[in-house]
Protein backbone atom coordinates (compact mmCIF):
# COMPACT_ATOMS: atom_id res chain seq x y z
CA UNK A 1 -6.66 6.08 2.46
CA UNK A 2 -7.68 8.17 5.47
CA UNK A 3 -10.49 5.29 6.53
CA UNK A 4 -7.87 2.96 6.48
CA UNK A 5 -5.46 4.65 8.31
CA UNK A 6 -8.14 5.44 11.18
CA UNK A 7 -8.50 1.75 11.38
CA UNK A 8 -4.87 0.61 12.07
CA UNK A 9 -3.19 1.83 15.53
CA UNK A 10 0.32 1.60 13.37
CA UNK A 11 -0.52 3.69 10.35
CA UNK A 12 -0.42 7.81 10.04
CA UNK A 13 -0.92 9.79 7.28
CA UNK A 14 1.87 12.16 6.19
CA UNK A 15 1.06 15.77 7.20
CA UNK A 16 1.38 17.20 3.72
CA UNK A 17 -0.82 14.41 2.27
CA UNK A 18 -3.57 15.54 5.02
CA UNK A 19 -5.13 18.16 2.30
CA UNK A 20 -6.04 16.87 -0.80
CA UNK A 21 -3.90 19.22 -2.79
CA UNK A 22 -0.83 17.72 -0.98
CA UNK A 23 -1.39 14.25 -1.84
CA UNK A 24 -2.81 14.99 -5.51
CA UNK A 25 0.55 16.82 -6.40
CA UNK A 26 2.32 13.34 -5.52
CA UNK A 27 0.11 11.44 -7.24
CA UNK A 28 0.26 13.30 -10.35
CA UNK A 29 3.88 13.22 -10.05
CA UNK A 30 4.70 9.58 -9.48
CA UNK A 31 2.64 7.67 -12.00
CA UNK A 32 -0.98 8.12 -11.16
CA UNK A 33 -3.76 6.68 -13.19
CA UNK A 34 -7.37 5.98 -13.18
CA UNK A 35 -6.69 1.97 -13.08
CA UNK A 36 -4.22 1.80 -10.52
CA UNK A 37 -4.94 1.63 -6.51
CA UNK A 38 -2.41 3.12 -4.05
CA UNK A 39 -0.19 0.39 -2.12
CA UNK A 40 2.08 1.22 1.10
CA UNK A 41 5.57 -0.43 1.71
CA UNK A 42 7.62 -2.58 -0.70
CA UNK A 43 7.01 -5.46 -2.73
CA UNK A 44 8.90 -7.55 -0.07
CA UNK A 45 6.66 -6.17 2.74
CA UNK A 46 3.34 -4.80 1.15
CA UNK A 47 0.81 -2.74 3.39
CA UNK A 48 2.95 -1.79 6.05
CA UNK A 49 3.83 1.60 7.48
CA UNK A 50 2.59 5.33 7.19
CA UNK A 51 1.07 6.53 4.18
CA UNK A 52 3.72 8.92 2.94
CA UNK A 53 5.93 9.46 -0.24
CA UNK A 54 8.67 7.39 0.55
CA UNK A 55 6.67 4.41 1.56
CA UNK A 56 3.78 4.40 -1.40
CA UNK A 57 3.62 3.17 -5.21
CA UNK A 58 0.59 2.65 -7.17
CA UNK A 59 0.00 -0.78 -8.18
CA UNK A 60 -2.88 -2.34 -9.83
CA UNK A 61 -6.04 -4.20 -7.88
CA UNK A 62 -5.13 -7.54 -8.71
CA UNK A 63 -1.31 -6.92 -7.53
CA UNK A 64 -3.15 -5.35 -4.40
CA UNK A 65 -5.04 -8.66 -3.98
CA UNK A 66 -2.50 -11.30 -3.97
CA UNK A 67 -0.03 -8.74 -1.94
CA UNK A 68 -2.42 -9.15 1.08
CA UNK A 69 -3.49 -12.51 0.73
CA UNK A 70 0.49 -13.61 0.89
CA UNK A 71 0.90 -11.44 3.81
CA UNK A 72 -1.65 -14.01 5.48
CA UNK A 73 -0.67 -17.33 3.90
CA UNK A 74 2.42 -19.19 3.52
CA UNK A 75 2.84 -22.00 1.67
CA UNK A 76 4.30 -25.86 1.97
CA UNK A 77 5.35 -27.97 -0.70
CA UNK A 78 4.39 -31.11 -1.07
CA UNK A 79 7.11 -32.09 0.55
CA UNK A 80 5.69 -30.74 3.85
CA UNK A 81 8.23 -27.93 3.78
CA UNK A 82 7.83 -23.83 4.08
């Protein structure tokens, strides 16, 4: 989480998350476990904002996968429409 918020000018992390304790007293309280990756934003708009409690879930690889590959594709029927 902290690497990838030191890579995007648009992403902080929340300042009681900074410490470890912080962030693992969240975690433990909103669902963590061992198979599951933590996600910022919504469904609707996936990996955007700060890395805080009211903007992350936990959500599974695969759901991590195909959140940021549709945030970089969009698709056209056949019929040549979006």
């Amino acid at each position: 989480m902290k690497n990838r918020a030191k890579k995007r000018v648009d992403c902080n992390i929340h300042p009681t998350w900074v410490k470890f304790e912080g962030f693992r007293e969240w975690a433990l309280e909103n669902g963590y476990e061992d198979n599951l990756v933590i996600g910022r934003g919504t469904r609707a708009n996936p990996d955007t904002g700060d890395y805080c409690p009211t903007n992350a879930r936990w959500i599974t690889s695969q759901q991590n996968i195909e959140e940021s590959l549709a945030k970089h594709h969009f698709f056209i029927s056949p019929e040549g429409l979006l």
